[in-house]
C-alpha atoms as a PDB file:
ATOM      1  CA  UNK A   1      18.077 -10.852  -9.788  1.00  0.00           C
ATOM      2  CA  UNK A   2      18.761  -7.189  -8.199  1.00  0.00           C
ATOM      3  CA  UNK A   3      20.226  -4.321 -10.444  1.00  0.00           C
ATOM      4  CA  UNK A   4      23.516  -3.137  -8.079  1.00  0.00           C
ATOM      5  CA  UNK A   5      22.350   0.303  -9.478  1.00  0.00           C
ATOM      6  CA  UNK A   6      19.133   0.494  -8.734  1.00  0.00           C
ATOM      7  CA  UNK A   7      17.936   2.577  -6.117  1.00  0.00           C
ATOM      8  CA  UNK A   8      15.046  -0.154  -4.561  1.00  0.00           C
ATOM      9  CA  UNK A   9      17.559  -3.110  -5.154  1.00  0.00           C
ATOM     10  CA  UNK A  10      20.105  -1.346  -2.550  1.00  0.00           C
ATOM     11  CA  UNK A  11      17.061  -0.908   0.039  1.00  0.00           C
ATOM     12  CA  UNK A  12      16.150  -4.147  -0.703  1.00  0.00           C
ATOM     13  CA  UNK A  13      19.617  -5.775   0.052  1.00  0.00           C
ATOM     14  CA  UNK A  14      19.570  -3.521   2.992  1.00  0.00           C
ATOM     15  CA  UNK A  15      22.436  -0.849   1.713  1.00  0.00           C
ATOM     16  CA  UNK A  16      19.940   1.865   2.305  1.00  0.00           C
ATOM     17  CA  UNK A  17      18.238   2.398   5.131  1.00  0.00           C
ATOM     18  CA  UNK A  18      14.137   2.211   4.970  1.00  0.00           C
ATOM     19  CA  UNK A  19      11.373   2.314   7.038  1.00  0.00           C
ATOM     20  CA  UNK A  20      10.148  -1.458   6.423  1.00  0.00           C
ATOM     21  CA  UNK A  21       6.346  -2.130   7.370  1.00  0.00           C
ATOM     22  CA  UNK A  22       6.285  -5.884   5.997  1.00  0.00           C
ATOM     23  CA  UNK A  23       8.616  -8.435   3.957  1.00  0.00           C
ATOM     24  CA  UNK A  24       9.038 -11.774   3.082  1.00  0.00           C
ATOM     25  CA  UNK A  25      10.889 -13.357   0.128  1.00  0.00           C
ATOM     26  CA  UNK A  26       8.808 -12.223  -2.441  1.00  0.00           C
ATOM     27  CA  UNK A  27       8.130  -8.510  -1.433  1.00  0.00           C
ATOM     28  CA  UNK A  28       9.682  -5.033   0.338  1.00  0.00           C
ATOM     29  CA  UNK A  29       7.064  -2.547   1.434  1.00  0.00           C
ATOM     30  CA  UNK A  30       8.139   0.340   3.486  1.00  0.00           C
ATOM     31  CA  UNK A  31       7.285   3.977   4.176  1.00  0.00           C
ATOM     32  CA  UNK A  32       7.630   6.750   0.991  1.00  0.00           C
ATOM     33  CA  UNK A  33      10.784   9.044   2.085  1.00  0.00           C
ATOM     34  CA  UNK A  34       8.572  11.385   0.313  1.00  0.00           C
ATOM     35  CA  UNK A  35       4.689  11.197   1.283  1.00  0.00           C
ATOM     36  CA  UNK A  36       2.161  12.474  -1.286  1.00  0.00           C
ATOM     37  CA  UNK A  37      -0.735  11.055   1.330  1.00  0.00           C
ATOM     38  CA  UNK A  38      -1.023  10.289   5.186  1.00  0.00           C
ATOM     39  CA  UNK A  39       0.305   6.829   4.445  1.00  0.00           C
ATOM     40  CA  UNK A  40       1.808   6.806   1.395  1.00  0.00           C
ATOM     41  CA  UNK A  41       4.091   2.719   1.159  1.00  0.00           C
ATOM     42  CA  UNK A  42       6.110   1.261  -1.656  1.00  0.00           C
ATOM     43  CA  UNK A  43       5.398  -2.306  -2.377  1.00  0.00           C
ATOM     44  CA  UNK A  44       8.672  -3.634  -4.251  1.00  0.00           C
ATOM     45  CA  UNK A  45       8.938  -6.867  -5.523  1.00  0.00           C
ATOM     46  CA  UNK A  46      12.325  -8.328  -4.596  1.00  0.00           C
ATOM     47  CA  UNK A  47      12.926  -9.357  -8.418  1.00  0.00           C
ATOM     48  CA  UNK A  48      14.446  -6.632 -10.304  1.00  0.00           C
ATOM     49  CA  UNK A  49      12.383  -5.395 -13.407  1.00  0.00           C
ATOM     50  CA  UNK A  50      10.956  -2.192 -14.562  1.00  0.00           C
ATOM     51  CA  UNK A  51       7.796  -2.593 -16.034  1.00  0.00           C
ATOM     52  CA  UNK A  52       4.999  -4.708 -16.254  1.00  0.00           C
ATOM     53  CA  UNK A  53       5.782  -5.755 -19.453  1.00  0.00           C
ATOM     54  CA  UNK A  54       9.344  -7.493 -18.478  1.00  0.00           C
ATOM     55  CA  UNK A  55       7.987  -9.461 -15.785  1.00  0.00           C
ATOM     56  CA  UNK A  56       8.412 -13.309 -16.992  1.00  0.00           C
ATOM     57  CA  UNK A  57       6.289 -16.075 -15.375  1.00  0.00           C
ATOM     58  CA  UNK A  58       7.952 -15.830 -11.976  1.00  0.00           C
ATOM     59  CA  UNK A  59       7.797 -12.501 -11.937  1.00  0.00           C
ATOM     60  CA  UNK A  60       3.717 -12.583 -12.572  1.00  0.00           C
ATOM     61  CA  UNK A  61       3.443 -14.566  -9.782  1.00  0.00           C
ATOM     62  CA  UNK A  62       5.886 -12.716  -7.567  1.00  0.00           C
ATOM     63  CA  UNK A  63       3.345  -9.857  -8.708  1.00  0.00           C
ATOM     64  CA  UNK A  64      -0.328 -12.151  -7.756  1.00  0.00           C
ATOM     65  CA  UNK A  65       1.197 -12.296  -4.205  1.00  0.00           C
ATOM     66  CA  UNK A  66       1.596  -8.568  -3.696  1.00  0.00           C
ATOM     67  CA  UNK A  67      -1.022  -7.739  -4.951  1.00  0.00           C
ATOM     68  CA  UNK A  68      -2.366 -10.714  -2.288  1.00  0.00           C
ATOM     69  CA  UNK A  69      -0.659  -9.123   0.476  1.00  0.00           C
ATOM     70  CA  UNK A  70      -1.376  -5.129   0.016  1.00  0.00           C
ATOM     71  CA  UNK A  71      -4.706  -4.795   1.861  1.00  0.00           C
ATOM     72  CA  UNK A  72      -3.733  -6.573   4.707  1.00  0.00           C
ATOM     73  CA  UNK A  73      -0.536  -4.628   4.827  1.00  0.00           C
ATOM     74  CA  UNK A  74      -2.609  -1.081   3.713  1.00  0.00           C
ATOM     75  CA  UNK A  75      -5.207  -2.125   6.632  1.00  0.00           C
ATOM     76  CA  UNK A  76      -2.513  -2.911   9.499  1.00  0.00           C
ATOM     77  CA  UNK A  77      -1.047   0.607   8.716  1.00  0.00           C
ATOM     78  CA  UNK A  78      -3.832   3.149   8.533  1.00  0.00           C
ATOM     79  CA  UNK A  79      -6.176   2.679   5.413  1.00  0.00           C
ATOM     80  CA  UNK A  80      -8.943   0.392   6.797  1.00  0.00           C
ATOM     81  CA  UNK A  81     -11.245   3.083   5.075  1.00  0.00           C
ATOM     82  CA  UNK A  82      -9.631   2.659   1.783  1.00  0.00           C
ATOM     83  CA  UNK A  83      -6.903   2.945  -0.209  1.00  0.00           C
ATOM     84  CA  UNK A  84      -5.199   3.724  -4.000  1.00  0.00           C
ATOM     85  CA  UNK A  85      -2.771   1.806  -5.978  1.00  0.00           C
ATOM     86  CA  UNK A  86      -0.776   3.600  -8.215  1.00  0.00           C
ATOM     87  CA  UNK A  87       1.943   2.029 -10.421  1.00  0.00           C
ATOM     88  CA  UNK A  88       3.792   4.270 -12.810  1.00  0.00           C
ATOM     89  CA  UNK A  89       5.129   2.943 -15.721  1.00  0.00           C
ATOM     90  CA  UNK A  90       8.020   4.936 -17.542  1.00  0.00           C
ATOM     91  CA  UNK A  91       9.106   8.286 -17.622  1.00  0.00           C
ATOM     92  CA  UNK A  92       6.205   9.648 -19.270  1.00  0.00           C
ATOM     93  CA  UNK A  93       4.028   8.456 -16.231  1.00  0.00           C
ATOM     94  CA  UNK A  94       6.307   9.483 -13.628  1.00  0.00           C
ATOM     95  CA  UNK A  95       8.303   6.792 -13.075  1.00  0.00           C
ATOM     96  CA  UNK A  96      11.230   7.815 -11.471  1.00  0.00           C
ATOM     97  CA  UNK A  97      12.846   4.438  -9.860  1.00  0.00           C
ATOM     98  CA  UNK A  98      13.209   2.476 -12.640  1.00  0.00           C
ATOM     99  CA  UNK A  99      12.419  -1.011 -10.517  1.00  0.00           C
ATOM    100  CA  UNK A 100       8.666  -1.907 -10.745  1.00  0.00           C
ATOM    101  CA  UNK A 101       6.704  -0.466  -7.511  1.00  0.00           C
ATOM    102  CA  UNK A 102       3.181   0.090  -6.118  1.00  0.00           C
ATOM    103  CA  UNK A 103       2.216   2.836  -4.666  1.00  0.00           C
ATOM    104  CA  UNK A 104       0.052   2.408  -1.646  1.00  0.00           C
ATOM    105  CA  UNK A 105      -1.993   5.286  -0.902  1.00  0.00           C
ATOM    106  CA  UNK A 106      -4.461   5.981   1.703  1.00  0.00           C
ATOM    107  CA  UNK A 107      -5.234   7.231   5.543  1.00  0.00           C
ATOM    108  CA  UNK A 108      -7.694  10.186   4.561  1.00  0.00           C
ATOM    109  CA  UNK A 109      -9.948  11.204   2.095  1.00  0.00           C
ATOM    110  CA  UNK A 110      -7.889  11.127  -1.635  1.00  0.00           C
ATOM    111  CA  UNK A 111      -9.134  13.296  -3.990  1.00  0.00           C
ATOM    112  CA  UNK A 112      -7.591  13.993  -8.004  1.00  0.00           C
END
């Protein structure tokens, strides 16, 4: 179910613009408006929760399939040498879209 004021759900429902580099019905995953590597992507599950810890059954699942899908994605788009996933979870981590999202992070050397 999509939260009409969430940010991700309106890109997901296609009332915001993105710059989409793979879906199907259980995922989003476009291009970071705001880059913090060479290829910096958002994978958003298409189910609207916040954190890990709401995610029911379906929502787990939704999750096992992204998490399925990202190297193929992360390889197809620049990061065949390797890659970070970076989930923040609440405000304290820098969360800042409260919908649950990977970041996919990768296309040079990372450092800390």
């Amino acid at each position: 179910m999509l939260n009409c004021d969430c940010l991700f759900c309106k890109i997901i429902e296609g009332k915001i613009p993105s710059s989409k580099v793979y879906e199907d019905d259980d995922m989003l995953i476009f291009k970071d408006i705001a880059p913090k590597a060479k290829v910096h992507l958002l994978a958003v599950p298409k189910t609207h929760f916040a954190l890990l810890s709401q995610a029911d059954k379906e929502g787990r699942v939704m999750l096992s399939r992204i998490f399925e899908k990202i190297p193929q994605v992360a390889e197809q788009n620049g990061c065949g040498d390797g890659f970070r996933l970076v989930i923040n979870q609440g405000e304290a981590a820098g969360q800042t879209v409260r919908h649950l999202h990977v970041h996919i992070l990768g296309g040079e050397t990372l450092g800390w």
